[in-house]
C-alpha atoms as a PDB file:
ATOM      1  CA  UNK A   1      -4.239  -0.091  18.825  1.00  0.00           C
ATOM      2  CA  UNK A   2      -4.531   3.565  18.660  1.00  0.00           C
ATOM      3  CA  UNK A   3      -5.961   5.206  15.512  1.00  0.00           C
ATOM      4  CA  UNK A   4      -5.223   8.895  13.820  1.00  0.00           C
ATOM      5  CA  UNK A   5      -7.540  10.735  15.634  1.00  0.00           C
ATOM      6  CA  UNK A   6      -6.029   9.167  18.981  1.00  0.00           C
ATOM      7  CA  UNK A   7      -2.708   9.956  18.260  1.00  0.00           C
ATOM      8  CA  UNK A   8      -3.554  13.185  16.622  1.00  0.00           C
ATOM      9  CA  UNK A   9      -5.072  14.401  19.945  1.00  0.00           C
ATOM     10  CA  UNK A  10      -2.350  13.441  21.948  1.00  0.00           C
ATOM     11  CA  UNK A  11      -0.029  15.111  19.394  1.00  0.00           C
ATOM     12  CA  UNK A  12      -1.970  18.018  18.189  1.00  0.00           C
ATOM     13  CA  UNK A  13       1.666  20.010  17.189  1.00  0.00           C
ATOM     14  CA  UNK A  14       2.896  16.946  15.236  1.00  0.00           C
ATOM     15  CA  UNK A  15      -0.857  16.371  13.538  1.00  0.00           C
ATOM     16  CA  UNK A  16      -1.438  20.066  12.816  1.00  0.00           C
ATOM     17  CA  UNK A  17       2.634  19.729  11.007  1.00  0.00           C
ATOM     18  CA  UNK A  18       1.137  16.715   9.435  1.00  0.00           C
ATOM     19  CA  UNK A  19      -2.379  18.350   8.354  1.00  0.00           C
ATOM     20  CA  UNK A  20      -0.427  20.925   6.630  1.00  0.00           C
ATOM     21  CA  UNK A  21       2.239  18.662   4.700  1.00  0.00           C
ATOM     22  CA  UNK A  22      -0.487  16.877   3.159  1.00  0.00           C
ATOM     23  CA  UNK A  23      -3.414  19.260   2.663  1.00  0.00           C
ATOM     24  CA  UNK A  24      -2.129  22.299   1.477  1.00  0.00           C
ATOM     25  CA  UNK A  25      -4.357  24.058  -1.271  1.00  0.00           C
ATOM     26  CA  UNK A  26      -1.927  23.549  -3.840  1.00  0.00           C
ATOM     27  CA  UNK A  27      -1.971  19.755  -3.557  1.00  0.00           C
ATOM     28  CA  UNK A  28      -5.471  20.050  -3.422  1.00  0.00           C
ATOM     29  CA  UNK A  29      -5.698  21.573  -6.761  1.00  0.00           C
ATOM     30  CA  UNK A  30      -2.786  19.533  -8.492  1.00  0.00           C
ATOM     31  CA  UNK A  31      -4.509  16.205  -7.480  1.00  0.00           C
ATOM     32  CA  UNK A  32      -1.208  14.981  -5.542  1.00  0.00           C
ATOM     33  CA  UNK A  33       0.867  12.429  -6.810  1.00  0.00           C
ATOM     34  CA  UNK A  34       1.234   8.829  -5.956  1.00  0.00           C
ATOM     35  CA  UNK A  35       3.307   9.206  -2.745  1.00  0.00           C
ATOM     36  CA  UNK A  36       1.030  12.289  -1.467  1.00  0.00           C
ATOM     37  CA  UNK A  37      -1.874   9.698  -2.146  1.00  0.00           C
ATOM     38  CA  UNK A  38       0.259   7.253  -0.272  1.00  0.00           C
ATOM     39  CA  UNK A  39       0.464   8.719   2.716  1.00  0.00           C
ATOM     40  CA  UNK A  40      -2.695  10.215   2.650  1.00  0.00           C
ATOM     41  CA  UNK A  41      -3.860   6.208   2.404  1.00  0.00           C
ATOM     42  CA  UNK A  42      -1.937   5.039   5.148  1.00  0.00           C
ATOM     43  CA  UNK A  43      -3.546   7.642   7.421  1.00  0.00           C
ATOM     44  CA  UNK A  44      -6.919   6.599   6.507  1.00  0.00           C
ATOM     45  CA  UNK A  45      -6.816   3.493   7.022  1.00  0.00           C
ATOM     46  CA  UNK A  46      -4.875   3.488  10.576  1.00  0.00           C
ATOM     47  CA  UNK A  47      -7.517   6.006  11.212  1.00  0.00           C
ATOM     48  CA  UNK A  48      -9.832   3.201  10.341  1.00  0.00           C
ATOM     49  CA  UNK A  49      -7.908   1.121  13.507  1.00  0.00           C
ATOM     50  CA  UNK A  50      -5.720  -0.884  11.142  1.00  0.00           C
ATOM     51  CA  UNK A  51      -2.131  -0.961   9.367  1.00  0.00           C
ATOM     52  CA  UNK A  52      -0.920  -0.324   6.278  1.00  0.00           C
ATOM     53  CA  UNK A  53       3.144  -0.537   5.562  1.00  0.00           C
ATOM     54  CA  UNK A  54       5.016  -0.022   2.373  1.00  0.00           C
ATOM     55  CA  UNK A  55       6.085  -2.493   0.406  1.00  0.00           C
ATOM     56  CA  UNK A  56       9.201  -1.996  -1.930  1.00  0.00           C
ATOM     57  CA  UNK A  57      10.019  -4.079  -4.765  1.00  0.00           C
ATOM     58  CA  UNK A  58      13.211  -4.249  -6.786  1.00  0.00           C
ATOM     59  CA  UNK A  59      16.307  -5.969  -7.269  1.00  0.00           C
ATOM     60  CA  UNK A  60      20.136  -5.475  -6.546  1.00  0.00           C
ATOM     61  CA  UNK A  61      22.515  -4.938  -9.344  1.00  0.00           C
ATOM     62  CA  UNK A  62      23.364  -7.858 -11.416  1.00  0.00           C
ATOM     63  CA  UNK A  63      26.773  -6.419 -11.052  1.00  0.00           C
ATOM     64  CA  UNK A  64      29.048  -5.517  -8.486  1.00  0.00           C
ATOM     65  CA  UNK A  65      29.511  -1.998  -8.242  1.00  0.00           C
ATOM     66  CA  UNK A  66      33.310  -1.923  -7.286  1.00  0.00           C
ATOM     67  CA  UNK A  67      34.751  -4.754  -9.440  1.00  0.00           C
ATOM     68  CA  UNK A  68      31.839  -5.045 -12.344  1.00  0.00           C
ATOM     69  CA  UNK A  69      31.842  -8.915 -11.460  1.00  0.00           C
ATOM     70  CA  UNK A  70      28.489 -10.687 -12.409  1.00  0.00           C
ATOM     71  CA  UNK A  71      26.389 -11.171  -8.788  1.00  0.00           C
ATOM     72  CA  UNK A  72      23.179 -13.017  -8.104  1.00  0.00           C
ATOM     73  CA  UNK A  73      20.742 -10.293  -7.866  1.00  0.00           C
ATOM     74  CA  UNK A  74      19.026 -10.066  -4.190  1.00  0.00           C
ATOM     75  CA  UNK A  75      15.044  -9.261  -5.362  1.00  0.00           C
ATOM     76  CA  UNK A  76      12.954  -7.505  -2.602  1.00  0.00           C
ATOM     77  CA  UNK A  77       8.944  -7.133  -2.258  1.00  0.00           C
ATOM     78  CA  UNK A  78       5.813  -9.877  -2.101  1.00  0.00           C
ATOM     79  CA  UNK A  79       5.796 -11.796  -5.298  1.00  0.00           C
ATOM     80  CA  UNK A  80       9.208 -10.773  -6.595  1.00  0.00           C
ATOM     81  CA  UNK A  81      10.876 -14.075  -6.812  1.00  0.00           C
ATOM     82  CA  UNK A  82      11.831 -13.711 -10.140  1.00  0.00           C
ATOM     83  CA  UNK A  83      11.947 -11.245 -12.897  1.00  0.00           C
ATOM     84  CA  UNK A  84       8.983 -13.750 -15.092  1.00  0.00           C
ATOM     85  CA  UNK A  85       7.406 -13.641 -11.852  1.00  0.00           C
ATOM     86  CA  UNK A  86       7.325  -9.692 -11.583  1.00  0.00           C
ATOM     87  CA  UNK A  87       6.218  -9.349 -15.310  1.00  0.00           C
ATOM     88  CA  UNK A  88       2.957 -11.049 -14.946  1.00  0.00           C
ATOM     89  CA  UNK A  89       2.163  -9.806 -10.916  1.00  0.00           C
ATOM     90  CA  UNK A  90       2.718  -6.992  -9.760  1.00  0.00           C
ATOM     91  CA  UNK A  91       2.446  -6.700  -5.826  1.00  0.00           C
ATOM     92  CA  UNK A  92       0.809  -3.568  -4.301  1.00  0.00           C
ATOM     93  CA  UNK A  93       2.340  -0.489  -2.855  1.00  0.00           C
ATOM     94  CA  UNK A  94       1.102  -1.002   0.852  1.00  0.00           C
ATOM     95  CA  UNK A  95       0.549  -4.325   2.238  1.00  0.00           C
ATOM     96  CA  UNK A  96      -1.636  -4.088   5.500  1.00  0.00           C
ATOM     97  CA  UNK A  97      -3.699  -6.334   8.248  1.00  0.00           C
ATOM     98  CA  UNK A  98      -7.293  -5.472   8.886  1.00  0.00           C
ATOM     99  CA  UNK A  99      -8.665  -6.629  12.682  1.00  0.00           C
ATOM    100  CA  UNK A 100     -11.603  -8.251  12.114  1.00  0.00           C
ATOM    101  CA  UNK A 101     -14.512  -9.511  14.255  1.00  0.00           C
ATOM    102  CA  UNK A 102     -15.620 -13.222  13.077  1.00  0.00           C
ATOM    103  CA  UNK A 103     -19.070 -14.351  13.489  1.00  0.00           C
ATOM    104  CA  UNK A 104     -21.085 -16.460  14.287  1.00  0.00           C
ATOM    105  CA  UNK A 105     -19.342 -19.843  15.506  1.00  0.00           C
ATOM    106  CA  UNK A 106     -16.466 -17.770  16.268  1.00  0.00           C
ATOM    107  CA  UNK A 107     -17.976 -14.434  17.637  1.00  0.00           C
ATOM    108  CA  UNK A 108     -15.712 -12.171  19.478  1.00  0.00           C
ATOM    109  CA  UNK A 109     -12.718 -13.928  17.916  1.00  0.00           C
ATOM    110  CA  UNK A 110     -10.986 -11.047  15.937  1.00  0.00           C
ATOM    111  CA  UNK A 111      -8.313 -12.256  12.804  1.00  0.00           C
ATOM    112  CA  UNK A 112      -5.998 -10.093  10.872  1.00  0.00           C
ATOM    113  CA  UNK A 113      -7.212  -9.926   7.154  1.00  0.00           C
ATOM    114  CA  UNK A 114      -4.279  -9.393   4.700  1.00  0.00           C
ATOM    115  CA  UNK A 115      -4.866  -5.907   2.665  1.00  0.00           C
ATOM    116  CA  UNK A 116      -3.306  -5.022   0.073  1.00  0.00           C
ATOM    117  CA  UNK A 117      -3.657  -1.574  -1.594  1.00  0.00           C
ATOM    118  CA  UNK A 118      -2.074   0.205  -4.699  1.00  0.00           C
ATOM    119  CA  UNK A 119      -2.393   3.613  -4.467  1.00  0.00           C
ATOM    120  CA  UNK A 120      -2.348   5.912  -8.210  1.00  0.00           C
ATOM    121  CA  UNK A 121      -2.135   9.386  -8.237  1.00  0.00           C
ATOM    122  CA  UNK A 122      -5.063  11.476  -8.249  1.00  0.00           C
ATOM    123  CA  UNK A 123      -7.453  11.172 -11.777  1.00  0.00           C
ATOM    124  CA  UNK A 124      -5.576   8.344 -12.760  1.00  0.00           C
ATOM    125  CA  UNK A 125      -7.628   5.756 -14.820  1.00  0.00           C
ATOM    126  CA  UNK A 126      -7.281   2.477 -15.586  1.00  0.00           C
ATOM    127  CA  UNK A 127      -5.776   1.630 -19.279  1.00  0.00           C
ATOM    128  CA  UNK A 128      -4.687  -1.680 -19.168  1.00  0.00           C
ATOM    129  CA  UNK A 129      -1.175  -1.292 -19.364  1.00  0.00           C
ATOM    130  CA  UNK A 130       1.644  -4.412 -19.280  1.00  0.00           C
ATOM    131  CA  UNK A 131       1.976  -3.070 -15.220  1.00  0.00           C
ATOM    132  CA  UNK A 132      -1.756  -2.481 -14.095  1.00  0.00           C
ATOM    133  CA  UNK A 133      -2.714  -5.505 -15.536  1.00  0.00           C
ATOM    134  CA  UNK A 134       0.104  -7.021 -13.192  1.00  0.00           C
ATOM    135  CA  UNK A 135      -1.021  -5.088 -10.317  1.00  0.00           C
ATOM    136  CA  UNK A 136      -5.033  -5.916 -11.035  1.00  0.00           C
ATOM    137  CA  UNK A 137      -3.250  -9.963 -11.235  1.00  0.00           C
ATOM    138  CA  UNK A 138      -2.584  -9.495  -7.583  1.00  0.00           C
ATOM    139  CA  UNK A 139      -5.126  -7.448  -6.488  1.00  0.00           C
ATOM    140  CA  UNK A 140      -7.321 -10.512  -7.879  1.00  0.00           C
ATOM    141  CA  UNK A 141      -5.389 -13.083  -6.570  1.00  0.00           C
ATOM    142  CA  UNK A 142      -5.362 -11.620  -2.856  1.00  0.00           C
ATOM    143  CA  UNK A 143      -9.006 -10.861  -3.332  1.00  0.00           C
ATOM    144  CA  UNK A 144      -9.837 -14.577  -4.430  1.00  0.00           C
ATOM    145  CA  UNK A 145      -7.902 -15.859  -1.060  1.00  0.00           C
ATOM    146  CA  UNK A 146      -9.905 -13.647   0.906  1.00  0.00           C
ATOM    147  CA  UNK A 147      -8.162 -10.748   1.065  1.00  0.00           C
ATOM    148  CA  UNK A 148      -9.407  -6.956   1.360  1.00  0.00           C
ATOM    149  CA  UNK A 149      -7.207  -5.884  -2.281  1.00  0.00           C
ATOM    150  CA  UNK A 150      -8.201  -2.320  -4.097  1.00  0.00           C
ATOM    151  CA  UNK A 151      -6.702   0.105  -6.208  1.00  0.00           C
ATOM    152  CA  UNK A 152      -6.985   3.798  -4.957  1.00  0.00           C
ATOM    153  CA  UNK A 153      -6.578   7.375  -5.570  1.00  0.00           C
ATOM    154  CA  UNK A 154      -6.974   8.629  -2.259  1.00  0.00           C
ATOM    155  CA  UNK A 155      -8.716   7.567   1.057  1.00  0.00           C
ATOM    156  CA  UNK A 156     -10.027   3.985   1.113  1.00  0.00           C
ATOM    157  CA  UNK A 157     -13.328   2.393   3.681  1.00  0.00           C
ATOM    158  CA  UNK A 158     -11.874  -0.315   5.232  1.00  0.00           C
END
């Protein structure tokens, strides 16, 4: 697998484009928002040799669009099967695999540990809201299972 730094050097136009897109002084001084903290994230940690991919969650319209005609809505994202579902976990904005060396009865056998990370913008705290208490529900539950689960505001050790 090749990390940042590899690609970076065999990209060095595309990574100084990149450098500048999400370190300008003006982001540094704002903080950044949620998707500059994102990205910044998903950088880290395939600079860290593992992946990291965004993970959508939603529904369709209950509706259709043309006709107005009630539809089953098609819901999208880990642990989205159902709107009671969604209200009491919250899934996180990257989902990711971690390679991992296992030792001792196993050594040099290397797994994939599931990651899961929800990234806040920078400063945010947490209050305990209806929807970070979901997102801390999963973050628990994947953490519990074995999981590598975290909220962030920027870079993140593997």
């Amino acid at each position: 697998m090749t990390t940042y730094a590899d690609w970076a050097q065999a990209h060095p136009i595309a990574a100084a484009a990149l450098t500048r897109i999400l370190c300008t002084d003006a982001t540094h001084h704002r903080g950044g928002s949620e998707a500059l903290v994102q990205q910044r994230v998903r950088i880290s940690v395939a600079d860290q040799g593992a992946m990291a991919w965004r993970n959508n969650v939603g529904a369709t319209p209950a509706r259709c669009p043309d006709c107005n005609a009630p539809q089953v809505p098609i819901r999208f994202g880990l642990a989205n099967d159902s709107s009671r579902l969604n209200k009491r976990i919250k899934s996180s904005d990257l989902i990711g695999c971690i390679p991992r060396t296992i030792t001792p009865a196993m050594v040099g056998t290397t797994i994939g540990q599931f990651a899961a990370i929800e990234c806040k913008r920078a400063g945010w705290k947490y209050t305990g809201t209806d929807r970070e208490a979901g997102q801390a529900a999963w973050l628990a539950l994947i953490s519990r299972l074995g999981g590598f689960a975290r909220f962030t505001t920027g870079e993140i050790e593997l």
